[in-house]
N, C-alpha and C. Protein backbone atom coordinates (compact mmCIF):
# COMPACT_ATOMS: atom_id res chain seq x y z
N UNK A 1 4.64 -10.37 -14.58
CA UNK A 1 3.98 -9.11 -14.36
C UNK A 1 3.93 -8.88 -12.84
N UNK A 2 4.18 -7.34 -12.29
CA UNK A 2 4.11 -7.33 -11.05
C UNK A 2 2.62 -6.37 -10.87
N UNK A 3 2.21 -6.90 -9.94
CA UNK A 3 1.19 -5.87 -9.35
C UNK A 3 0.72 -6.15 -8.19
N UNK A 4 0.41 -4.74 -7.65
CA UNK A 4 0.40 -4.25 -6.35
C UNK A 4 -1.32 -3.97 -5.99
N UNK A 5 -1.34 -4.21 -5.40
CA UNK A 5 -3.43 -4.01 -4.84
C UNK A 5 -3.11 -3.49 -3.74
N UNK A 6 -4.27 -2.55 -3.45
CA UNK A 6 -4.52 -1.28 -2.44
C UNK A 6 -5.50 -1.69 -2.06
N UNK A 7 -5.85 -1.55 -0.23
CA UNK A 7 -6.95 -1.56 0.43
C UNK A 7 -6.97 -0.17 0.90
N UNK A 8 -7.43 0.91 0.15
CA UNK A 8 -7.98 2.01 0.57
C UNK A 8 -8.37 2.60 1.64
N UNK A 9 -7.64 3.46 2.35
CA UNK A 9 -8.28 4.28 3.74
C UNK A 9 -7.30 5.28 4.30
N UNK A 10 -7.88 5.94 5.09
CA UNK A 10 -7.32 7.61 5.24
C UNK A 10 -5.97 7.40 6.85
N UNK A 11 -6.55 6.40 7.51
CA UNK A 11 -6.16 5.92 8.77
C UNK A 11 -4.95 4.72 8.47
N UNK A 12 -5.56 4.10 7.88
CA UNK A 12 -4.84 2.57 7.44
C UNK A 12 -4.83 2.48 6.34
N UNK A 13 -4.07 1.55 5.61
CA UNK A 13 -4.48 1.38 3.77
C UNK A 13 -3.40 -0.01 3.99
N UNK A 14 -4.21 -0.66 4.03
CA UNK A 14 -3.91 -2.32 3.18
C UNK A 14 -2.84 -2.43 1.87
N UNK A 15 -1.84 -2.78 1.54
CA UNK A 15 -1.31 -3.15 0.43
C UNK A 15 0.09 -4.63 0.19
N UNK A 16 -0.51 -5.14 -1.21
CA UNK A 16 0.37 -6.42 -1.40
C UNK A 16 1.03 -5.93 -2.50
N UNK A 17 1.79 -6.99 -2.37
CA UNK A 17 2.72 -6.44 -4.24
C UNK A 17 2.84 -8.23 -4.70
N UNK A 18 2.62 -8.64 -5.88
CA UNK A 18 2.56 -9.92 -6.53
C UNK A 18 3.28 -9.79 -7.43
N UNK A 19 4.37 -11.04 -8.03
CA UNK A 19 4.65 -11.36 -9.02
C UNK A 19 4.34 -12.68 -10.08
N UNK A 20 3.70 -12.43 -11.02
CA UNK A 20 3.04 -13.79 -11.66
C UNK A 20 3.68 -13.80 -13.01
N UNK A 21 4.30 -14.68 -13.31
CA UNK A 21 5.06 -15.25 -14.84
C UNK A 21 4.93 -17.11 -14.23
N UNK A 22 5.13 -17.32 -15.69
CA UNK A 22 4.91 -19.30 -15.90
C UNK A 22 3.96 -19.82 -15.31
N UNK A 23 3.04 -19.17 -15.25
CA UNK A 23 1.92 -19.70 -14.13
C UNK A 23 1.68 -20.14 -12.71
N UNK A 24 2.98 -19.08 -12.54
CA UNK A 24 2.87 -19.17 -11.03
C UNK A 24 2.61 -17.58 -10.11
N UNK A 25 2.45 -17.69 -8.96
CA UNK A 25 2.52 -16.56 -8.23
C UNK A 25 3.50 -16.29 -6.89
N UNK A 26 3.87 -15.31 -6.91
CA UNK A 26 4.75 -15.00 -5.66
C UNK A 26 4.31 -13.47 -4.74
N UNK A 27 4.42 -14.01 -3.90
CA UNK A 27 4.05 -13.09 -2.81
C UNK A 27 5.39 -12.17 -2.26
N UNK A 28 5.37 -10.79 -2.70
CA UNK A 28 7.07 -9.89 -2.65
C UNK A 28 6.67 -9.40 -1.48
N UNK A 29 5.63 -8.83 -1.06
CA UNK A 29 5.55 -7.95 -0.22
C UNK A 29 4.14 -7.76 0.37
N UNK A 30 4.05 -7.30 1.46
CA UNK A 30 2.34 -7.00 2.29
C UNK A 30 2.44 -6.21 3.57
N UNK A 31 1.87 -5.50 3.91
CA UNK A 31 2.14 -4.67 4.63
C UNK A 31 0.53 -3.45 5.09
N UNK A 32 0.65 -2.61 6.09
CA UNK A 32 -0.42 -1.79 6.68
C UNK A 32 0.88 -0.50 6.44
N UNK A 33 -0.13 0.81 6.01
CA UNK A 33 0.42 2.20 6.31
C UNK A 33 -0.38 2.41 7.56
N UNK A 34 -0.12 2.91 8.67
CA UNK A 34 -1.01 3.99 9.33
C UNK A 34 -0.43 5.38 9.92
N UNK A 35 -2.04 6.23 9.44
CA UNK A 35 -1.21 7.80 10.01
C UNK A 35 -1.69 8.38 11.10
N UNK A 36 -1.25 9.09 11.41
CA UNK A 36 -1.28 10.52 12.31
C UNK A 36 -3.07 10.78 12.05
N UNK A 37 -3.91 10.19 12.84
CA UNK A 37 -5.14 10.71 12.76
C UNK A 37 -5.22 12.72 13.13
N UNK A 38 -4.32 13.18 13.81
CA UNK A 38 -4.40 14.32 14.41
C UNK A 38 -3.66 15.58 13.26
N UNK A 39 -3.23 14.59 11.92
CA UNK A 39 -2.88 15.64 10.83
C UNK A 39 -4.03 15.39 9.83
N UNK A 40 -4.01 16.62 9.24
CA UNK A 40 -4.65 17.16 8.03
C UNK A 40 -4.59 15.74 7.21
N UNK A 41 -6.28 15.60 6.07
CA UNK A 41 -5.95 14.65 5.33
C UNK A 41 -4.93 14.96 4.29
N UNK A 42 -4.58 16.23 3.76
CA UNK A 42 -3.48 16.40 2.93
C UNK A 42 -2.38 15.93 3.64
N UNK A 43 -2.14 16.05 4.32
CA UNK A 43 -0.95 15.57 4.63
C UNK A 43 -0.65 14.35 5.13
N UNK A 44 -1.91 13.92 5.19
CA UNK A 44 -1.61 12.00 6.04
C UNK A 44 -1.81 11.35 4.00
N UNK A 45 -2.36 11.86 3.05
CA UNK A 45 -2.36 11.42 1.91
C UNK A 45 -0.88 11.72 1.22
N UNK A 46 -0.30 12.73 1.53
CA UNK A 46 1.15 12.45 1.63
C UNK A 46 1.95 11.38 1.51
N UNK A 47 1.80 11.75 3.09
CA UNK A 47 2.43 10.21 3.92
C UNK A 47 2.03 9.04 3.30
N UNK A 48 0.79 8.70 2.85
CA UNK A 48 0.64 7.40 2.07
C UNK A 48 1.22 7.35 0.76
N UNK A 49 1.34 8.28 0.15
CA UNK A 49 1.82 8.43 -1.07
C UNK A 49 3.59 8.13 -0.99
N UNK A 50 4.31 8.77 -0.24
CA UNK A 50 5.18 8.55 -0.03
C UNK A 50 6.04 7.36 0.76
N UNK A 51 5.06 6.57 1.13
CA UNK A 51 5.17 5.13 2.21
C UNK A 51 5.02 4.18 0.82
N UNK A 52 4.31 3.91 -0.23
CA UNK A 52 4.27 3.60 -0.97
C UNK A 52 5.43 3.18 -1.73
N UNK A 53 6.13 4.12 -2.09
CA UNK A 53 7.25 4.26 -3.06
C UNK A 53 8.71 3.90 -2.34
């Protein structure tokens, strides 16, 4: 199973991505978004949305 956890925020947002089968775990990915404090939150929620994927 893969899953991804979010540290929530408008500036920064925290996120990992995990993979766990056989009783183990693996670490795929980890990483910080940060935006443009000087744009609109629509549009820095965008940007996170789209940094994501």
């Amino acid at each position: 199973m893969r899953i991804l956890g979010i540290d929530p925020g408008l500036a920064r947002v925290g996120y990992g991505v995990i993979d766990t089968g056989n009783g183990t775990q693996q670490m795929l990915d980890c990483g910080i978004i940060r935006t443009d404090p000087g744009r609109s939150d629509g549009d820095r929620m965008v940007e996170i949305a789209a940094d994501l994927r």
